[in-house]
Protein backbone atom coordinates (compact mmCIF):
# COMPACT_ATOMS: atom_id res chain seq x y z
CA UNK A 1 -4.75 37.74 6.17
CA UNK A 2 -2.37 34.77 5.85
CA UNK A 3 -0.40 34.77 2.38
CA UNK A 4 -0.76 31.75 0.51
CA UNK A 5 2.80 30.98 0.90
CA UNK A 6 2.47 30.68 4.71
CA UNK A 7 -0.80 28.41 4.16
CA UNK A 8 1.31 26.45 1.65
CA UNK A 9 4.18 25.77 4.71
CA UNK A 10 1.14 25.13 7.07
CA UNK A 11 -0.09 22.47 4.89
CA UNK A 12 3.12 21.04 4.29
CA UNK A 13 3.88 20.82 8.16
CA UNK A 14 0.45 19.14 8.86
CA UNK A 15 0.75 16.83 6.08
CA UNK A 16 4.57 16.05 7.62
CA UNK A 17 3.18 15.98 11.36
CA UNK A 18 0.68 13.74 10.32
CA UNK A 19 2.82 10.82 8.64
CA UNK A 20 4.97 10.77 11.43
CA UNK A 21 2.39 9.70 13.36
CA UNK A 22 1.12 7.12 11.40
CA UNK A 23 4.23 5.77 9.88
CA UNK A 24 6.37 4.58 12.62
CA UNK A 25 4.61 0.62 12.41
CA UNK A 26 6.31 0.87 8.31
CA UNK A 27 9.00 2.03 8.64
CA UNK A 28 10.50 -0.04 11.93
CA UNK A 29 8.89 -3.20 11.54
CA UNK A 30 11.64 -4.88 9.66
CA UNK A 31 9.36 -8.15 9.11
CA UNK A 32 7.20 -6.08 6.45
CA UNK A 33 10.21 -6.50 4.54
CA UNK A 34 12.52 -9.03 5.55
CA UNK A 35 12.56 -11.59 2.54
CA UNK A 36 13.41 -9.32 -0.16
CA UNK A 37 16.25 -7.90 -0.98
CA UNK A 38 17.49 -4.51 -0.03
CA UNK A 39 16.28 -2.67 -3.12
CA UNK A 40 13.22 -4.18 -3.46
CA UNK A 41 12.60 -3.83 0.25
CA UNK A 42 13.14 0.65 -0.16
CA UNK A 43 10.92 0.42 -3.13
CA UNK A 44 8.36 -1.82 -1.16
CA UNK A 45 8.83 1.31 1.77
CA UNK A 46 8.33 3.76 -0.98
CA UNK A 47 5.41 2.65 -2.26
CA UNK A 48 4.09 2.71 1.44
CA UNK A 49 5.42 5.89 2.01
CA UNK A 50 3.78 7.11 -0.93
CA UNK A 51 -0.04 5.86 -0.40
CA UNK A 52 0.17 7.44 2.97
CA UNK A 53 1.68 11.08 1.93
CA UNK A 54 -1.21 10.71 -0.61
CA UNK A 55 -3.93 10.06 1.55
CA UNK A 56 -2.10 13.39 3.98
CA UNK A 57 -2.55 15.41 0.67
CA UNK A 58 -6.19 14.59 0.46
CA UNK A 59 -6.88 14.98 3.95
CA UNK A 60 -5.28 18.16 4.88
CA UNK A 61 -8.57 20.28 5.06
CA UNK A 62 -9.91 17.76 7.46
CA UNK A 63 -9.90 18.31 10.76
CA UNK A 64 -6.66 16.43 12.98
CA UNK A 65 -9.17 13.77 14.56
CA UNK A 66 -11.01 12.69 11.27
CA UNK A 67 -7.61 12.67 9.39
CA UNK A 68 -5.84 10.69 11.54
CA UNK A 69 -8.81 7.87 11.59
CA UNK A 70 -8.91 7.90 7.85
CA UNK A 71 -5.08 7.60 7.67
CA UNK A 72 -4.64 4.97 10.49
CA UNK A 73 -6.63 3.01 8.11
CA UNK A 74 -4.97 3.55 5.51
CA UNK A 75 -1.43 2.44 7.42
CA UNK A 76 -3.65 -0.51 8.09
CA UNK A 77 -3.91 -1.28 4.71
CA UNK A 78 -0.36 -0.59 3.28
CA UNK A 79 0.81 -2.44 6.85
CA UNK A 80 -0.82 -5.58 5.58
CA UNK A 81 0.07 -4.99 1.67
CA UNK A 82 3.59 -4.94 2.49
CA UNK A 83 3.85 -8.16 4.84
CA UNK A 84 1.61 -10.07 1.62
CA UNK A 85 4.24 -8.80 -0.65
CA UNK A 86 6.95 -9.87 1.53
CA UNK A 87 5.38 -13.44 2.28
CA UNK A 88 4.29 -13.96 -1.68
CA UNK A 89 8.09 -12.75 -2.92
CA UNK A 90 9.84 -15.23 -0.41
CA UNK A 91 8.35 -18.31 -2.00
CA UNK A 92 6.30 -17.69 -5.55
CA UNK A 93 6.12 -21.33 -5.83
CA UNK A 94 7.29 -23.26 -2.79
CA UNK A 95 4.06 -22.88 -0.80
CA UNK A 96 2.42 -26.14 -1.58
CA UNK A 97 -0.85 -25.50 -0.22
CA UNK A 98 -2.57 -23.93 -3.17
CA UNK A 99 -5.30 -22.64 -1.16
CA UNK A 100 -3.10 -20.54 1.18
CA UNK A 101 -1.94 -19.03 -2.15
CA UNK A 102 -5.29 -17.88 -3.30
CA UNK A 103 -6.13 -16.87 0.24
CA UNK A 104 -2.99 -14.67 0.12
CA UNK A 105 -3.99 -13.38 -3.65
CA UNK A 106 -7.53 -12.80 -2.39
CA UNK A 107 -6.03 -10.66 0.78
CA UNK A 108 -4.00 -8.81 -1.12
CA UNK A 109 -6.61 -7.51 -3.89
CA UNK A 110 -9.12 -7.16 -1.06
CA UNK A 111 -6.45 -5.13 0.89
CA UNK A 112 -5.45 -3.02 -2.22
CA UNK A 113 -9.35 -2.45 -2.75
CA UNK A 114 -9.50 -0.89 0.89
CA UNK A 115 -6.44 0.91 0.26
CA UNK A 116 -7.77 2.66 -3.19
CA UNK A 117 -11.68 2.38 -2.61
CA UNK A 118 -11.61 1.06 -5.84
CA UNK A 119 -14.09 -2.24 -6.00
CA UNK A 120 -13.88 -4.64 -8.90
CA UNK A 121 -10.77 -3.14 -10.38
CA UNK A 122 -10.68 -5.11 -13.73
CA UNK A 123 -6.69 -4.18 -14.04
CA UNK A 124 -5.63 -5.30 -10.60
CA UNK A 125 -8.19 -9.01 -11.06
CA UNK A 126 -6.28 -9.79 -13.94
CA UNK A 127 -2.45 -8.68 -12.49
CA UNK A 128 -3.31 -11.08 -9.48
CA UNK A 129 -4.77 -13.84 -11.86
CA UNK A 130 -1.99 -13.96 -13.71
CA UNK A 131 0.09 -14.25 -10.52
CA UNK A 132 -1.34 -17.08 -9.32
CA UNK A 133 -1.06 -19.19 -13.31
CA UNK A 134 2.37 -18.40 -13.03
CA UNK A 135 3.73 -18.73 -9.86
CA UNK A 136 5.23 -21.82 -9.79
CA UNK A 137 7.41 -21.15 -12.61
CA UNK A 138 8.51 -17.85 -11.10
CA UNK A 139 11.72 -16.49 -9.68
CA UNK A 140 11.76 -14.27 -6.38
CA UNK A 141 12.68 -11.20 -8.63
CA UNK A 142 10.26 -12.00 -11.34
CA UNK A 143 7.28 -12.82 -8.33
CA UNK A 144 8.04 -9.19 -6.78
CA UNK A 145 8.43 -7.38 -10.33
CA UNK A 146 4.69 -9.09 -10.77
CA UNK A 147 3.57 -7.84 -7.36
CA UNK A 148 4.74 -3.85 -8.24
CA UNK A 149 2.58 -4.39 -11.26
CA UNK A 150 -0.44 -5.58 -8.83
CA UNK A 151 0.03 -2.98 -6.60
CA UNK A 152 0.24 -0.18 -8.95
CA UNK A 153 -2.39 -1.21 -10.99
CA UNK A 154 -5.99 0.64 -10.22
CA UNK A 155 -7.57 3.36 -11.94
CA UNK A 156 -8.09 6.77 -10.26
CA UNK A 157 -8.31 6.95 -6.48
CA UNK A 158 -11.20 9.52 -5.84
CA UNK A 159 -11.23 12.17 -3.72
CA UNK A 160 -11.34 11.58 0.20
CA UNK A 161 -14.57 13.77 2.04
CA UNK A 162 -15.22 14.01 5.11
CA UNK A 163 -18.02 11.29 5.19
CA UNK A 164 -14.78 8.69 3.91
């Protein structure tokens, strides 16, 4: 009978096995990041990181092929996240063309709503509401220090199953 110490360094070898599979695209894809400055570009990769050893947590019990699907989605998610940061940071208010704004805004809730499975967050509507009133008085700092507010704001993310 395995002790639970050896099922404890299993898990935490899957879990690692896992993320390197899936996080290669994050963490050498230097256009994710390439507006922002170098500390909020590792806490941007961080964040990333961090969704993705989450969803390797949930999905150890899972079996390799079913994990990996649910957490190449999830990359997919953070992937796009991260450039929508990056793109909304660079230029709070220079982007003219209101409507690729809101486009933007609406990608990134939508995108952060995949990422959670969290519909109709109330929290994370009003964060990126009050984005868009004030981004054309914002600063690149102030626009990113909004956008970690946005993408930390959600309630609980439930449990993944194997139907997820």
């Amino acid at each position: 009978m395995e002790s639970p110490l050896n099922r404890n360094q299993d898990s935490n070898e899957l879990i690692r096995k896992r993320l390197r599979q899936v996080a290669e695209p994050l963490l050498t894809n230097s256009s994710l990041r390439d507006e922002l400055t170098d500390e909020q570009a590792q806490w941007l990769l961080d964040w990333g990181m961090a969704r993705l050893k989450e969803t390797a947590v949930r999905t150890t019990n899972l079996p390799d092929e079913d994990a990996m699907a649910v957490l190449e989605e999830k990359e997919t998610a953070v992937r796009l996240i991260m450039q929508l940061v990056n793109d909304l940071t660079a230029r709070p208010g220079l982007l003219e063309d209101e409507d690729i704004v809101s486009a933007r805004l609406v990608r990134l809730g939508k995108n952060l709503q995949w990422l959670y499975n969290i519909p109709g967050d109330r929290t994370r509507v009003r964060n990126i509401r009050q984005f868009k009133q004030q981004r054309d008085h914002l600063t690149r700092e102030t626009a990113f220090e909004l956008l970690q507010i946005i993408l930390n704001s959600h309630d609980t993310v439930p449990p993944i199953t194997a139907e997820a």
